[in-house]
Protein backbone atom coordinates (compact mmCIF):
# COMPACT_ATOMS: atom_id res chain seq x y z
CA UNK A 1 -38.77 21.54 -11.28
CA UNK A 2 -39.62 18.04 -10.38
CA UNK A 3 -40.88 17.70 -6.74
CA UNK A 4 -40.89 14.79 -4.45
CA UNK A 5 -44.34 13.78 -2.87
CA UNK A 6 -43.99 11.11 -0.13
CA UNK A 7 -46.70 8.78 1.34
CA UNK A 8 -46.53 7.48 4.38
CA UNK A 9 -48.78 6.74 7.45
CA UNK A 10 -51.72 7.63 6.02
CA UNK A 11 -55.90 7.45 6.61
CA UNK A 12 -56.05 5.55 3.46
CA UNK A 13 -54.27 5.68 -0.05
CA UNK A 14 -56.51 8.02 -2.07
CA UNK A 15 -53.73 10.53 -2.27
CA UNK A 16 -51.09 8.15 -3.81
CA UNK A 17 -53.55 6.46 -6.05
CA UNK A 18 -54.67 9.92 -7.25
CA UNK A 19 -50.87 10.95 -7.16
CA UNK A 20 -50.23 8.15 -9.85
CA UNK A 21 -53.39 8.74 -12.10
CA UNK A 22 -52.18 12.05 -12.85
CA UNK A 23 -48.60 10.93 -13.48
CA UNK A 24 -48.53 8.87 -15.79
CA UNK A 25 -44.77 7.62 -16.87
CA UNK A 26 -43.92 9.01 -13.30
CA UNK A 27 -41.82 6.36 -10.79
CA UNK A 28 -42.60 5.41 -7.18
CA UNK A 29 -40.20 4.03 -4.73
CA UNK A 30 -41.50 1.32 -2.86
CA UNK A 31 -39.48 1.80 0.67
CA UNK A 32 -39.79 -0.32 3.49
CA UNK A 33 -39.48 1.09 6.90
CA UNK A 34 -37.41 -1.80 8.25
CA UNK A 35 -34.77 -1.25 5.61
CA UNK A 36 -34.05 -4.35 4.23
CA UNK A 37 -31.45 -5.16 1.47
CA UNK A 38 -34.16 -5.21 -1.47
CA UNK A 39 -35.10 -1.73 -0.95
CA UNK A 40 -36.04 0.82 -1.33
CA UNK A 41 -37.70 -0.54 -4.86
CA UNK A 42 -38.50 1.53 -8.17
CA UNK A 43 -41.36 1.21 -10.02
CA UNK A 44 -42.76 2.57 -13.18
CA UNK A 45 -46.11 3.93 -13.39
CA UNK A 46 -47.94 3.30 -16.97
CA UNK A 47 -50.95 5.17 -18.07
CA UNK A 48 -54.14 6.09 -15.98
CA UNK A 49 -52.09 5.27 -13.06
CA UNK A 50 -51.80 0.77 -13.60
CA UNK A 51 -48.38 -0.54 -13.39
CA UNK A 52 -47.26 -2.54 -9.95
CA UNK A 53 -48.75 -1.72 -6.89
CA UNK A 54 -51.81 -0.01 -8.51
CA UNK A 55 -54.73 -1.50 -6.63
CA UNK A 56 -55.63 -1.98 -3.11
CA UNK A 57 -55.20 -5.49 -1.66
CA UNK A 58 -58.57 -7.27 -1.95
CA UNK A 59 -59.51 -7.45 1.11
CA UNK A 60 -59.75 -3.33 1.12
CA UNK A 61 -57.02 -3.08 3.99
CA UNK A 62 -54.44 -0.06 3.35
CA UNK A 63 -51.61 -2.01 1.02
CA UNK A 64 -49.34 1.08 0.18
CA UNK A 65 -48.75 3.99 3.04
CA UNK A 66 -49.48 2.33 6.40
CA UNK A 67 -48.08 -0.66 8.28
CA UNK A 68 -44.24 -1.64 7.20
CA UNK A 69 -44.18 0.51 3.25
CA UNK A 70 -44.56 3.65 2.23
CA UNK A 71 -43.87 5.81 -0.88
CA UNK A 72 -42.18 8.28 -2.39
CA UNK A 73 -42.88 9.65 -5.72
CA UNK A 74 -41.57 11.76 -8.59
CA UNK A 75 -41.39 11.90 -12.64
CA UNK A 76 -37.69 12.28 -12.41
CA UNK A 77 -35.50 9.35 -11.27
CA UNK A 78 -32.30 11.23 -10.43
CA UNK A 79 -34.38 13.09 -7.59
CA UNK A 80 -35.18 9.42 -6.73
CA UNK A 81 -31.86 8.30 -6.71
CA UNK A 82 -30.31 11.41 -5.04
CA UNK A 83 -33.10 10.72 -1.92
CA UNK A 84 -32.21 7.19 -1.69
CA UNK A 85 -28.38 8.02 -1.15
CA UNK A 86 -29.15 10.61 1.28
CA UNK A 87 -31.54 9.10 3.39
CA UNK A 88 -30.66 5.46 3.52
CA UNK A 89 -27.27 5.02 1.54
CA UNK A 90 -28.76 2.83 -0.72
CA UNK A 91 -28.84 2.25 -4.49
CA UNK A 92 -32.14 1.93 -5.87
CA UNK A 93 -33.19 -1.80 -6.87
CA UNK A 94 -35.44 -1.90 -10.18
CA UNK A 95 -38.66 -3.88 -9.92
CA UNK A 96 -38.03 -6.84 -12.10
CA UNK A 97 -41.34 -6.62 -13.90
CA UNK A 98 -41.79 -3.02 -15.00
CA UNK A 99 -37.86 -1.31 -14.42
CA UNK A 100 -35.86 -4.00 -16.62
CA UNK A 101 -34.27 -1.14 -18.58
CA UNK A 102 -33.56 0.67 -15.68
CA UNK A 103 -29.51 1.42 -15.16
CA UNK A 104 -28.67 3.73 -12.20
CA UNK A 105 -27.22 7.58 -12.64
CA UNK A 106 -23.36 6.49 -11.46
CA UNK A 107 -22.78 10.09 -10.99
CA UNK A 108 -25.04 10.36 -8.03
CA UNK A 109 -24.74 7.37 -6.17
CA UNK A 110 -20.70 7.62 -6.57
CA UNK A 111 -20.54 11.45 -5.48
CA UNK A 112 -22.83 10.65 -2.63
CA UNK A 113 -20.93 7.72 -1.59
CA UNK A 114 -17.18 9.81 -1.30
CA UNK A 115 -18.76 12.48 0.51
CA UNK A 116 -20.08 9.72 3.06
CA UNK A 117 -16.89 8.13 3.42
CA UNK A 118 -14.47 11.80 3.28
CA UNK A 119 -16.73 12.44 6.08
CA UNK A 120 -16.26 9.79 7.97
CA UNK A 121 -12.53 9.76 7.79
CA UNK A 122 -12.50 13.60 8.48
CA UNK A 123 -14.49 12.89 11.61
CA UNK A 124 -11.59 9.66 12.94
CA UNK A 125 -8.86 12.53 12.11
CA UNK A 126 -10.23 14.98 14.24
CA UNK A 127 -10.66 12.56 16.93
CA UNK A 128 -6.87 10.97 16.25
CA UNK A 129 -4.68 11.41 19.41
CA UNK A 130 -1.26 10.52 17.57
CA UNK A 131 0.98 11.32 14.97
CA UNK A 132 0.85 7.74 13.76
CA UNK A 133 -2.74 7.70 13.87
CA UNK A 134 -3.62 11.15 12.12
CA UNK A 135 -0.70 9.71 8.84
CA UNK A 136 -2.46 6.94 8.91
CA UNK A 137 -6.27 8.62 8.66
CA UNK A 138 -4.54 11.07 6.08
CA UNK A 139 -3.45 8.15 3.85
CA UNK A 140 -6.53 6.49 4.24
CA UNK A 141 -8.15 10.25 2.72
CA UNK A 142 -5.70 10.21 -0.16
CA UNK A 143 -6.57 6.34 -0.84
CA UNK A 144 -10.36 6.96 -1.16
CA UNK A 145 -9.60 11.09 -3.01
CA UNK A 146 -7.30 8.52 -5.72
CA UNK A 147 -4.51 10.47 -4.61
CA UNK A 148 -1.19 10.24 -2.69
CA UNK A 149 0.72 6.75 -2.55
CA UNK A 150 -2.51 4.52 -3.67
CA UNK A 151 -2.53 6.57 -7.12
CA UNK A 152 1.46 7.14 -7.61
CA UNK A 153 1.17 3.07 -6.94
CA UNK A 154 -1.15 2.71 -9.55
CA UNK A 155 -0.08 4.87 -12.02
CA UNK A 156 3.09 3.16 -12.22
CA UNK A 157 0.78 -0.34 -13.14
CA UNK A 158 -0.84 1.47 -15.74
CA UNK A 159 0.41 4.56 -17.34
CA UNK A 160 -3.17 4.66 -19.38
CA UNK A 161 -6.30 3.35 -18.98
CA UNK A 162 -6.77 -0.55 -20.94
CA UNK A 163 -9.76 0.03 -22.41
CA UNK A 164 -9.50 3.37 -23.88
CA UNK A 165 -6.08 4.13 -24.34
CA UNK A 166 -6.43 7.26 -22.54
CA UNK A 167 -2.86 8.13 -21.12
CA UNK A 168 -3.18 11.65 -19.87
CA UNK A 169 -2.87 11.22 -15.79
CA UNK A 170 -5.75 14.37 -15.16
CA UNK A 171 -8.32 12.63 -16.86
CA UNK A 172 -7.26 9.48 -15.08
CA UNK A 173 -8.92 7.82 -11.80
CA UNK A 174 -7.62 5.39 -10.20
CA UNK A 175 -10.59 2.75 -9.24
CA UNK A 176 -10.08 0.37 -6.27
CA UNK A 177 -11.23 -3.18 -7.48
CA UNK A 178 -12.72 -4.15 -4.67
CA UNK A 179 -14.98 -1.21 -3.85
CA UNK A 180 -13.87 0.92 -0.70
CA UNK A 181 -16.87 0.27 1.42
CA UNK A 182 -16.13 -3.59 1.64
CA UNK A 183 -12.25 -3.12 2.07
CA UNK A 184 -10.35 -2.92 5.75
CA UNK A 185 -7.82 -0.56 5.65
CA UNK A 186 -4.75 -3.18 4.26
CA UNK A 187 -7.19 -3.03 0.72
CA UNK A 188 -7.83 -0.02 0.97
CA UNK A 189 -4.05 1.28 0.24
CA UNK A 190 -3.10 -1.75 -1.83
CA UNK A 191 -2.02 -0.71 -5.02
CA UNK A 192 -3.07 -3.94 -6.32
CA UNK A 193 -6.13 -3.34 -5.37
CA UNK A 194 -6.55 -0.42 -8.08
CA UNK A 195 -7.00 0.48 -12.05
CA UNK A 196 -6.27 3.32 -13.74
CA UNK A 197 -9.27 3.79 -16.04
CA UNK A 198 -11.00 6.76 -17.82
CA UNK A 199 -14.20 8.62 -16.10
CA UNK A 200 -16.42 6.44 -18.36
CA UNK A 201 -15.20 3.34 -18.03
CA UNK A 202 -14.40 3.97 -14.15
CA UNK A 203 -18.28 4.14 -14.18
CA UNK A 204 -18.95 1.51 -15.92
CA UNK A 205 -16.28 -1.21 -13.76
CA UNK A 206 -17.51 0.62 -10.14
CA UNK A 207 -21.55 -0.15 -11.23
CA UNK A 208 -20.58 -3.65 -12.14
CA UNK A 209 -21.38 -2.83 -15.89
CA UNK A 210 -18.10 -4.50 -17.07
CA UNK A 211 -15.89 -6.97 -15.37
CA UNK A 212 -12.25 -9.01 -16.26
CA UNK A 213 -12.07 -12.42 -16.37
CA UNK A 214 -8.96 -14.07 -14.83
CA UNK A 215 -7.16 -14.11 -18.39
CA UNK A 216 -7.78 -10.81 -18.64
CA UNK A 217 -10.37 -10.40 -21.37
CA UNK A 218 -13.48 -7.67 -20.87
CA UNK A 219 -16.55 -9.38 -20.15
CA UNK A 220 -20.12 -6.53 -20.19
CA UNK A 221 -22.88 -6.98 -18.30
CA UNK A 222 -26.08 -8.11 -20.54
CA UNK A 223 -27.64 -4.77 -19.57
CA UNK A 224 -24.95 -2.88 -21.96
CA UNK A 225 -26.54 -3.35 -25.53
CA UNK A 226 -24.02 -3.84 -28.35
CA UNK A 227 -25.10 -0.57 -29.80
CA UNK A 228 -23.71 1.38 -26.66
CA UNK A 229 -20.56 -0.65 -26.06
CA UNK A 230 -19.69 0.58 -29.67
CA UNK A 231 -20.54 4.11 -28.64
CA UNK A 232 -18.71 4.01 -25.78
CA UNK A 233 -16.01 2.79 -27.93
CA UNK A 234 -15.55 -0.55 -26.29
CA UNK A 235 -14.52 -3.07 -28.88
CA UNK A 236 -14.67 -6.72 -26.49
CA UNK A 237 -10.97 -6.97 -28.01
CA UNK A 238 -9.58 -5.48 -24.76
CA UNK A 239 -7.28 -6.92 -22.54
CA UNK A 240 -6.02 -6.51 -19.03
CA UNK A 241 -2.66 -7.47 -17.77
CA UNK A 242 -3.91 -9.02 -14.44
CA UNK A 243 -1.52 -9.04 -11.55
CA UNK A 244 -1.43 -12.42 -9.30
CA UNK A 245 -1.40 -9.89 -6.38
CA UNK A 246 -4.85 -8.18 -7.67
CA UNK A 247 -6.38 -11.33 -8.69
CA UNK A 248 -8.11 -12.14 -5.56
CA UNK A 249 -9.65 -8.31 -6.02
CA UNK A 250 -10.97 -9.07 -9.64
CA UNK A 251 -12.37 -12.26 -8.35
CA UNK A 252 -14.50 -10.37 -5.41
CA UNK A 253 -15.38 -7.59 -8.20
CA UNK A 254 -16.58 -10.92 -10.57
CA UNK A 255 -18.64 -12.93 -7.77
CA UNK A 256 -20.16 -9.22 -5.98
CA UNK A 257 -20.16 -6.28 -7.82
CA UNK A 258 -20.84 -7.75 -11.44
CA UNK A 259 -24.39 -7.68 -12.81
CA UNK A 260 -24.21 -10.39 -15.56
């Protein structure tokens, strides 16, 4: 059972360093206490402990557990992933030099971030003091559960998913385009704001994997090797019948969700 070990605050950086030598092919999270955007940071470690971050800054100061950084370690990057989400809500950003190949567990960070917002919403309906305000919390729930009027709404734009043909409705979600967390509430219950799309390629559109260009055509992120778009049995001969009333959603998904 893969453990997490975390560094922080301490004497010196013996313990990390000796952490690393004798886990090799192991990852460290780079995490910096002020929480800024680029973090927290994965990292690979290679053999006998090298990789980024390995040494101690030349002037023999503490580079690694003290001061603004700290650590936290494991050979398994879901347990990485999963501690991100829960304790700063964050997706983890590959180092560019050693974590290229790295593409992120979308089950994790997408469970984690529903639960965050069903909570949320749970929380303003218990605090609602009218009718019109509870309907309007309880909407808001079914929007962000893909249920209620947001899905029927949908549904009725596309009976099946574009890409894979899929038309049964229960293995169906329907995706807002423009993620929740950067919606107000208007977006949020737009049915033009929303796909119908199969688990897998709901996965692929909310990580910014694959886009839709404004004539409709599929365009995958470079990360996506040939090899597994085939698998996945994406083709590239796709096409989406693009709204003008969603448009302005693709375009946001194009310019800040989509990793080209």
């Amino acid at each position: 059972m893969p453990t997490l070990e975390i560094f922080i605050d301490m004497p010196d950086d013996e313990e990390y360093f000796t952490w690393r030598k004798n886990n090799s092919g192991g990852y460290v999270l780079n995490i910096k206490k002020s929480h800024v955007d680029d973090y927290p940071m994965i990292h690979r470690v290679k053999e006998n402990g090298t990789g980024c971050m390995s040494t101690k800054k030349k002037d023999g100061t503490s580079a690694y557990t003290t001061n603004g950084y700290y650590k936290v370690c494991s050979n398994s990057i879901s347990e990485l992933e999963a501690y991100s989400w829960q304790e700063h809500h964050k997706a983890l950003t590959p180092c560019g030099t050693c974590m290229k190949d790295y593409i992120p567990t979308f089950q994790i960070a997408s469970q984690q971030s529903l639960e965050d917002d069903l909570n949320e919403l749970n929380q303003n309906l218990e605090k609602a003091t009218t009718e019109k305000d509870k309907t309007q919390i309880q909407r808001l729930i079914n929007a962000r559960r893909g249920q209620g009027e947001f899905r029927n709404g949908v549904l009725k734009r596309y009976p099946q998913c574009p890409i894979s043909g899929v038309d049964m409705p229960e293995l169906l979600i329907a995706s807002h385009i423009k993620p929740w967390r950067d919606c107000n509430d208007n977006e949020r219950l737009d049915r033009y704001n929303g796909l119908m799309l199969a688990p897998h390629i709901d996965a692929l559109f909310d990580n910014g994997l694959i886009t839709f260009k404004e004539d409709g055509n599929i365009t995958p992120s470079k990360r996506l090797s040939k090899e597994n778009l085939s698998r996945l049995g994406i083709t590239l001969e796709e096409k989406l019948e693009i709204h003008p009333d969603s448009e302005k959603y693709f375009e946001w998904h194009r310019k800040n969700v989509f990793k080209s």
